[in-house]
PDB file of N, CA and C in Angstrom:
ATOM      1  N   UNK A   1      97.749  52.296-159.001  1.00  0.00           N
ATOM      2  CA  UNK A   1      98.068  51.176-158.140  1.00  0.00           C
ATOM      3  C   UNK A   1      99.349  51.501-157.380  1.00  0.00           C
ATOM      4  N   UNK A   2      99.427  51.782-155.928  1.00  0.00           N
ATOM      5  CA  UNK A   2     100.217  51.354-155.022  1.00  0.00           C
ATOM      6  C   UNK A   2     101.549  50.326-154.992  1.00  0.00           C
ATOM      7  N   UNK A   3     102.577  50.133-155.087  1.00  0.00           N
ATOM      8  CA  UNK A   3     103.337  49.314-154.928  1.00  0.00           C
ATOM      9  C   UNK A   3     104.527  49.357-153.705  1.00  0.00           C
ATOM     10  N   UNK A   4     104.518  48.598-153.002  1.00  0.00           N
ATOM     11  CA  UNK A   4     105.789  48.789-151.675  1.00  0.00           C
ATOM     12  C   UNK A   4     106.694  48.015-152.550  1.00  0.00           C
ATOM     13  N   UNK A   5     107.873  48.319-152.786  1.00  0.00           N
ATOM     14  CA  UNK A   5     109.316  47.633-153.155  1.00  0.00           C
ATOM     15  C   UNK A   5     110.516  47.604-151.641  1.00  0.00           C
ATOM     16  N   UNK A   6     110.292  46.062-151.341  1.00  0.00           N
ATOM     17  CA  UNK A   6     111.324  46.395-150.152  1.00  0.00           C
ATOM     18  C   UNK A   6     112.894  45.374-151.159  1.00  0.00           C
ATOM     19  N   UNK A   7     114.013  45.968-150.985  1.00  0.00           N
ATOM     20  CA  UNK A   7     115.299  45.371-151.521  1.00  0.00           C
ATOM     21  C   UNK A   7     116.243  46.399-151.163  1.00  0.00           C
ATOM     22  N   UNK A   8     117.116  45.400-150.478  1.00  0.00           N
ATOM     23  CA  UNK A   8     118.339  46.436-150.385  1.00  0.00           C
ATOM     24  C   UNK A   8     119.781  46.896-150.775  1.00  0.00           C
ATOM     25  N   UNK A   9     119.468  46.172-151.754  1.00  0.00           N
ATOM     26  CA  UNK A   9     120.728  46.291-152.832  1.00  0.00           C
ATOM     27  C   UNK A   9     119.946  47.341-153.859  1.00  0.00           C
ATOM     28  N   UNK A  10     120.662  48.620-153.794  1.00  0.00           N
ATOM     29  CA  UNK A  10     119.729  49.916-154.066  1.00  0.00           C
ATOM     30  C   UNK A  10     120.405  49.938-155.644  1.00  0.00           C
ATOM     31  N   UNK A  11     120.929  49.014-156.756  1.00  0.00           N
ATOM     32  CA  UNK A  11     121.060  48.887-157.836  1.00  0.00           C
ATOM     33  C   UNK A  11     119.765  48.411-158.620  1.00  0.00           C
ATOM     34  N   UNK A  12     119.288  47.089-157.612  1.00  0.00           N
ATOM     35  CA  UNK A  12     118.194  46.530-158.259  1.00  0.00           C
ATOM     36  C   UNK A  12     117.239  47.344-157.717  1.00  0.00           C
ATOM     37  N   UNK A  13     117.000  47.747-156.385  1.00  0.00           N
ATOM     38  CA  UNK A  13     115.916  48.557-155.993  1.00  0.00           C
ATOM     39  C   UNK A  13     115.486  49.754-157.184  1.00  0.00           C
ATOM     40  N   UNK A  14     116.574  50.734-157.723  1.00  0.00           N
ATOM     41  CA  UNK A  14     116.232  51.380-158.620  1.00  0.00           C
ATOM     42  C   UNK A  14     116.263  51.295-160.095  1.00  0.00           C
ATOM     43  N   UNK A  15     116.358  50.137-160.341  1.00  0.00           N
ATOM     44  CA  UNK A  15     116.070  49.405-161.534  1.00  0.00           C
ATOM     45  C   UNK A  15     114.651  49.101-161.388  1.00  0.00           C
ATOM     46  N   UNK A  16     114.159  48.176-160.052  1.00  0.00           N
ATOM     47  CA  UNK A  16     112.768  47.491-160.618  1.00  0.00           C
ATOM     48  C   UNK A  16     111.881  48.936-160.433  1.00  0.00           C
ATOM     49  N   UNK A  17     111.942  50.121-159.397  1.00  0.00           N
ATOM     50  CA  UNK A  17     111.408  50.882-159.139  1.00  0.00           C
ATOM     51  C   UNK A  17     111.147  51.967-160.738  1.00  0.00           C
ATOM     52  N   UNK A  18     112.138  52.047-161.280  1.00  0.00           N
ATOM     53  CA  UNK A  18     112.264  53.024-162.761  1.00  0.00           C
ATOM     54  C   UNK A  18     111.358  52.404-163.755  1.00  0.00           C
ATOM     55  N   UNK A  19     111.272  50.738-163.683  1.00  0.00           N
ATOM     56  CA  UNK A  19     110.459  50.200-164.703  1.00  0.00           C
ATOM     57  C   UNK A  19     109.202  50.199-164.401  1.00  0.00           C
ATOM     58  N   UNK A  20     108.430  49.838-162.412  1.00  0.00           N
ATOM     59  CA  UNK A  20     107.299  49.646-162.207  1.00  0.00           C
ATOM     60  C   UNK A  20     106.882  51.695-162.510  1.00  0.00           C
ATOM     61  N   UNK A  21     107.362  52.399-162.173  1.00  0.00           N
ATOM     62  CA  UNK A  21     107.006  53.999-162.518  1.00  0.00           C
ATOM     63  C   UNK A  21     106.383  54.135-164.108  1.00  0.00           C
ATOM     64  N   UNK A  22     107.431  53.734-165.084  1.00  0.00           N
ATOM     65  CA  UNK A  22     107.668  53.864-166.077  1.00  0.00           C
ATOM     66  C   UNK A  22     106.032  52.895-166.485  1.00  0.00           C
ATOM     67  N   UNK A  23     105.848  52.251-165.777  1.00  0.00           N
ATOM     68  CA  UNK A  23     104.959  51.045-166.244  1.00  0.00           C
ATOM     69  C   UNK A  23     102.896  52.027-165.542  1.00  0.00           C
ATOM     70  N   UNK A  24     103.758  52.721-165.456  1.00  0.00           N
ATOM     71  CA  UNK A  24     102.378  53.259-164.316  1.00  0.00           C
ATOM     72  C   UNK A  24     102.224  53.401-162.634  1.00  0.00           C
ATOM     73  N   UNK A  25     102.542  52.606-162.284  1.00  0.00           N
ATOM     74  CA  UNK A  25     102.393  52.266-160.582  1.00  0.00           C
ATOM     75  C   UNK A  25     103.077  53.286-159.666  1.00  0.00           C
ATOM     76  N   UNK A  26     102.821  53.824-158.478  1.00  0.00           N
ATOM     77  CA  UNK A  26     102.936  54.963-157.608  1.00  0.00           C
ATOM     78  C   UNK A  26     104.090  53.720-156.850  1.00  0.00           C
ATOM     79  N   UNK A  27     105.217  53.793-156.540  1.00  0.00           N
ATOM     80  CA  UNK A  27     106.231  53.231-156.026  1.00  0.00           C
ATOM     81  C   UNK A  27     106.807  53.591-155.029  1.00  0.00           C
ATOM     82  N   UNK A  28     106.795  53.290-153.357  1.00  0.00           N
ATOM     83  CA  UNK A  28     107.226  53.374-152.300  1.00  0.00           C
ATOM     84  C   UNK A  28     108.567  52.691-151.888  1.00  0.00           C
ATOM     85  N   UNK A  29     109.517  52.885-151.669  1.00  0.00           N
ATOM     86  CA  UNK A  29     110.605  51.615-151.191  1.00  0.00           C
ATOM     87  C   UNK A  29     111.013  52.027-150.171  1.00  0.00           C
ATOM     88  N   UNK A  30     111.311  50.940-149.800  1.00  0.00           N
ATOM     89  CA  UNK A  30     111.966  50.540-148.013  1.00  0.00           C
ATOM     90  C   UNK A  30     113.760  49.673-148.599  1.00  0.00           C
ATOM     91  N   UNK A  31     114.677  49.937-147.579  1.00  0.00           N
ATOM     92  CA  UNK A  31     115.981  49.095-148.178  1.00  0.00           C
ATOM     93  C   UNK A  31     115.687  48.061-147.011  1.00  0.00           C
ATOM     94  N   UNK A  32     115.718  48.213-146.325  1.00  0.00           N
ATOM     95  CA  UNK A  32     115.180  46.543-144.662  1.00  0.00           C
ATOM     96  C   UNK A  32     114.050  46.768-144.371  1.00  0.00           C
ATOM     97  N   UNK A  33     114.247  45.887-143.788  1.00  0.00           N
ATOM     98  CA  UNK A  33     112.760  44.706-143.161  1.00  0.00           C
ATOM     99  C   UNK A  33     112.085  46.429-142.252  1.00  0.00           C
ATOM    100  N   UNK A  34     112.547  46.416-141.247  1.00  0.00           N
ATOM    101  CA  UNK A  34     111.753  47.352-140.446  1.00  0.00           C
ATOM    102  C   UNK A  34     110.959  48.411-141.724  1.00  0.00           C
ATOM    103  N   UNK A  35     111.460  49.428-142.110  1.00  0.00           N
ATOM    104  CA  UNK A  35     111.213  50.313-143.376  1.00  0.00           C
ATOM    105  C   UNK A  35     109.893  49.723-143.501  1.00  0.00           C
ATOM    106  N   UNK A  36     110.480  48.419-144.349  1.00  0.00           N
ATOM    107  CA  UNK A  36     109.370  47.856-145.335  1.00  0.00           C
ATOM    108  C   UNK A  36     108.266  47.650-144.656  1.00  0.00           C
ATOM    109  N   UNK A  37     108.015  47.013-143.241  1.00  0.00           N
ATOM    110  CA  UNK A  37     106.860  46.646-142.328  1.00  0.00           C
ATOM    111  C   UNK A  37     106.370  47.692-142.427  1.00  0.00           C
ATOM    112  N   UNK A  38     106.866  49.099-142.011  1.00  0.00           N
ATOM    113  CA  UNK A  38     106.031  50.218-141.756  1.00  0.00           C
ATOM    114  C   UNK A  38     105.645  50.843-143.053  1.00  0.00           C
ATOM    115  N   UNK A  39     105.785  50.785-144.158  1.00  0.00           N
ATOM    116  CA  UNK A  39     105.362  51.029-145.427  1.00  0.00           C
ATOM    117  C   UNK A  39     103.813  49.508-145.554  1.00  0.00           C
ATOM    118  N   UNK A  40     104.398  48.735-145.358  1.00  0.00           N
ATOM    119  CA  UNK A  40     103.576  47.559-145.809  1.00  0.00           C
ATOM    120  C   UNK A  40     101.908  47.370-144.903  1.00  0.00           C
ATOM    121  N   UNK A  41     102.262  47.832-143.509  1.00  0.00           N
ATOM    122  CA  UNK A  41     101.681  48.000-142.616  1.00  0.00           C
ATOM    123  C   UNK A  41     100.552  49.297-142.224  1.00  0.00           C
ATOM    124  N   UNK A  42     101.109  49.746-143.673  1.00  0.00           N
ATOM    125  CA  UNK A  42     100.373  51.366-143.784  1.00  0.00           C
ATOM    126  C   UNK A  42      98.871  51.067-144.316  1.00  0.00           C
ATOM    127  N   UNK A  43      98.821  49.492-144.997  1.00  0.00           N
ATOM    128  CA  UNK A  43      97.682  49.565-145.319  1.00  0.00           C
ATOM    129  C   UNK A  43      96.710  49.754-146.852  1.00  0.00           C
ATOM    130  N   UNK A  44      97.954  50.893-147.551  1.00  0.00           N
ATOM    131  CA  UNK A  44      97.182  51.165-148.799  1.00  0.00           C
ATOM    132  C   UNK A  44      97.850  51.050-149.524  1.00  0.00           C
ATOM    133  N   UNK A  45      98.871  50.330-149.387  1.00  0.00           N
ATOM    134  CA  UNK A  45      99.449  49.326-150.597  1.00  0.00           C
ATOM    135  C   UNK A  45      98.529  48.510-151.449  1.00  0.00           C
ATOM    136  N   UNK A  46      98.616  48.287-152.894  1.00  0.00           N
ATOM    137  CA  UNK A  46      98.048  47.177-153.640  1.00  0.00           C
ATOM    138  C   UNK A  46      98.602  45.935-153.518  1.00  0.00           C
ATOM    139  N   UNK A  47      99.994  46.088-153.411  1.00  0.00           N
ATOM    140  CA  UNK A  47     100.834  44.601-153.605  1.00  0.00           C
ATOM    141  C   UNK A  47     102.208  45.332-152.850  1.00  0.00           C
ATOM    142  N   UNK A  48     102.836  44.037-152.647  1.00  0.00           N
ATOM    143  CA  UNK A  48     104.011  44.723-152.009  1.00  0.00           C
ATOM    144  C   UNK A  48     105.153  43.498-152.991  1.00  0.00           C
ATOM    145  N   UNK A  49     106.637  43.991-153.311  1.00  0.00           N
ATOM    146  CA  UNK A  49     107.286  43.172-153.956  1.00  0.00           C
ATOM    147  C   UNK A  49     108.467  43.759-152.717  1.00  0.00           C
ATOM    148  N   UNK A  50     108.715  41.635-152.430  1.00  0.00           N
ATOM    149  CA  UNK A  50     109.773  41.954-150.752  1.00  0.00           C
ATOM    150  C   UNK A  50     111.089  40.737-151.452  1.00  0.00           C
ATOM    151  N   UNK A  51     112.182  41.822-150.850  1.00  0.00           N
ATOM    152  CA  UNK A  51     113.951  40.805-150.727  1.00  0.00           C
ATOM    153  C   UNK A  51     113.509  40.097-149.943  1.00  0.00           C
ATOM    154  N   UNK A  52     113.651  38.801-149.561  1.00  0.00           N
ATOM    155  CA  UNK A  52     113.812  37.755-148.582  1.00  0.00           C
ATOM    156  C   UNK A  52     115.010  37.803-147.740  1.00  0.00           C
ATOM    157  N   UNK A  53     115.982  38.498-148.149  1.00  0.00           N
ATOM    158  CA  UNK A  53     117.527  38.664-147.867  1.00  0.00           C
ATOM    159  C   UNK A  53     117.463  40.074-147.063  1.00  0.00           C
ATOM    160  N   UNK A  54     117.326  40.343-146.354  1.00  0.00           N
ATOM    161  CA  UNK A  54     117.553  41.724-145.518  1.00  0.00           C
ATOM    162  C   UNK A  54     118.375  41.947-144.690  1.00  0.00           C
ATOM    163  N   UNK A  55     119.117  43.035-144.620  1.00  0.00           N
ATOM    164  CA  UNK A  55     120.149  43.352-143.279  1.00  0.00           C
ATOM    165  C   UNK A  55     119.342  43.207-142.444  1.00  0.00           C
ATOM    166  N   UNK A  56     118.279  43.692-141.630  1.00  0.00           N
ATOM    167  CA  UNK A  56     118.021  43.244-140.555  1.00  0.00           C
ATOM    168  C   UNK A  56     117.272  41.986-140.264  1.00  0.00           C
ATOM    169  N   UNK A  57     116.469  41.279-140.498  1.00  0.00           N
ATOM    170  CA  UNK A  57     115.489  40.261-140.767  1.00  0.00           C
ATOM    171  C   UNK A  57     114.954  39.683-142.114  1.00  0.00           C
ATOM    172  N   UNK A  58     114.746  38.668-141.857  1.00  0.00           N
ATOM    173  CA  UNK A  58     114.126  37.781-143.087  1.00  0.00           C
ATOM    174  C   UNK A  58     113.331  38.663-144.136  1.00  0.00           C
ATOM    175  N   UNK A  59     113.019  38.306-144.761  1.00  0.00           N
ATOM    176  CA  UNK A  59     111.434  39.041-145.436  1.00  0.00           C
ATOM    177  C   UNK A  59     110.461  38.709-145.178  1.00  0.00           C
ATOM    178  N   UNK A  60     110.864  37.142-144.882  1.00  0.00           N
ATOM    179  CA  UNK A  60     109.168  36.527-144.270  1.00  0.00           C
ATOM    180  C   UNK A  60     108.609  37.574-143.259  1.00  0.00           C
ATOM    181  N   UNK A  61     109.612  38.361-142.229  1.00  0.00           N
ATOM    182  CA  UNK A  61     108.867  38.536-140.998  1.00  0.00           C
ATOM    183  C   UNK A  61     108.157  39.418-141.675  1.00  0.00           C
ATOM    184  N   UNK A  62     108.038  40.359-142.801  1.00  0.00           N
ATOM    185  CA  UNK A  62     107.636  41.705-143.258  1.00  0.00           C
ATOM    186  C   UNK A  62     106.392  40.842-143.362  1.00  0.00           C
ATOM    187  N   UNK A  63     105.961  39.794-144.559  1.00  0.00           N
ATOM    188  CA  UNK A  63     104.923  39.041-144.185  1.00  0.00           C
ATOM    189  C   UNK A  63     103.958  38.196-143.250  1.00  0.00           C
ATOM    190  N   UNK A  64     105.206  37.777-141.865  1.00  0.00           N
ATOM    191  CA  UNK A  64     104.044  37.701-141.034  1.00  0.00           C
ATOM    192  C   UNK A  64     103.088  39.104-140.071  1.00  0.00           C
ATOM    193  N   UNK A  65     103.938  39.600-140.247  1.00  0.00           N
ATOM    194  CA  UNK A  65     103.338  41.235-139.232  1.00  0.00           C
ATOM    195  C   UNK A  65     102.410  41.625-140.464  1.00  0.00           C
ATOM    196  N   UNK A  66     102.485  41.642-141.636  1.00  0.00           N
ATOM    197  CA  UNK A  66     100.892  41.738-142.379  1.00  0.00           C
ATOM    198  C   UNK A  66     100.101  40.716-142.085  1.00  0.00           C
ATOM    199  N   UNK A  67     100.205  39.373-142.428  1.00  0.00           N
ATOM    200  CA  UNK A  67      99.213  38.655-142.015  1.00  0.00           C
ATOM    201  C   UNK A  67      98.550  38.728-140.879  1.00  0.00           C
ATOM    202  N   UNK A  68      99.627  39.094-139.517  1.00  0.00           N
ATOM    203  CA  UNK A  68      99.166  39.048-138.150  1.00  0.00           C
ATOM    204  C   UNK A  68      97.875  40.355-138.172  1.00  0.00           C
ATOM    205  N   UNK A  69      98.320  41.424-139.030  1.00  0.00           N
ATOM    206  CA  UNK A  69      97.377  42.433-139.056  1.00  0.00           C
ATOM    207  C   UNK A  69      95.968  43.033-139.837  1.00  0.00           C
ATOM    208  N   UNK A  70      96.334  40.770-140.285  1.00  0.00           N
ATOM    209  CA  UNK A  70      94.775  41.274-141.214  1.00  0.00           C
ATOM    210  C   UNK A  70      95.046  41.278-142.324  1.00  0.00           C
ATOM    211  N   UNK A  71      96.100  41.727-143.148  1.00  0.00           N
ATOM    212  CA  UNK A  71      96.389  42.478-144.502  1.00  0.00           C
ATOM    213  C   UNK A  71      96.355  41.107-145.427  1.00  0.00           C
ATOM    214  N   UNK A  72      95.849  41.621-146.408  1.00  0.00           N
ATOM    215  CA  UNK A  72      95.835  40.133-147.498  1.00  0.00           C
ATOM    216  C   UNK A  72      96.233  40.616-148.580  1.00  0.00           C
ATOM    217  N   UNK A  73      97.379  41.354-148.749  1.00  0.00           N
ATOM    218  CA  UNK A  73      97.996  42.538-149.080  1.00  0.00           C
ATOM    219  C   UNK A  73      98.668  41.211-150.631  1.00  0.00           C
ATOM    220  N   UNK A  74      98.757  41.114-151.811  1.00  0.00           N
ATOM    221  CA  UNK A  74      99.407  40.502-152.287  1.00  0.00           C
ATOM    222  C   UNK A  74     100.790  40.220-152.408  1.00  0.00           C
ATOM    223  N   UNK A  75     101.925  39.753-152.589  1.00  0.00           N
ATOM    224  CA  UNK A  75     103.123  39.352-151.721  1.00  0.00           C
ATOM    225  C   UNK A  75     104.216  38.869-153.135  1.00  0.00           C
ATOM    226  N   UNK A  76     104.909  39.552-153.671  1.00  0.00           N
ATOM    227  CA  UNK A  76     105.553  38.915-154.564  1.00  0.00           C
ATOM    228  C   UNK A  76     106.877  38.878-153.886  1.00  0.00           C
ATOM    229  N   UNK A  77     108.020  37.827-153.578  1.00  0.00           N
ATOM    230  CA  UNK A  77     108.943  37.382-152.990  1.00  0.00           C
ATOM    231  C   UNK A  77     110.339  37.445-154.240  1.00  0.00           C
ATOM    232  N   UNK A  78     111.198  38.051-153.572  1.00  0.00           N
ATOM    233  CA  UNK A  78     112.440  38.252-155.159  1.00  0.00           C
ATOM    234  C   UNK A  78     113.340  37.682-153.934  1.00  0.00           C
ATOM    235  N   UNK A  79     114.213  36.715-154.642  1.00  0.00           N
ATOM    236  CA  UNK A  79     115.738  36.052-153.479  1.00  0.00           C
ATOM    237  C   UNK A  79     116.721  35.860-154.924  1.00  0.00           C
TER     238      UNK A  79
END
């Protein structure tokens, strides 16, 4: 299973990333919004786990540019 991790506080980023590995899952991360769209947007993600808090943009927007593209990509939200 696929996982996109977008967060950009790269303490927790490589914390949740060491446990989802450790747990099994193939782990991609993005630290902002842009990154993360183009990871998320790739398509062959299973789930994506997104900061809401981003240097450049919301997190929502990472979720509307999937929705806009179709993707019913599952969406776990960390703030």
């Amino acid at each position: 299973m696929r996982v996109v991790l977008v967060e950009d506080d790269a303490k927790i980023r490589r914390f949740l990333q060491k446990g989802l590995v450790e747990a099994g899952y193939a782990v991609e991360t993005a630290s902002d919004a842009a990154s993360g769209r183009h990871l998320a947007l790739g398509g062959a993600a299973d789930a994506v786990i997104l900061d809401l808090g981003l240097p450049d943009a919301d997190g929502l927007e990472v979720v509307k540019a999937m929705r806009a593209a179709a993707l019913v990509t599952p969406v776990l939200v960390l703030t």
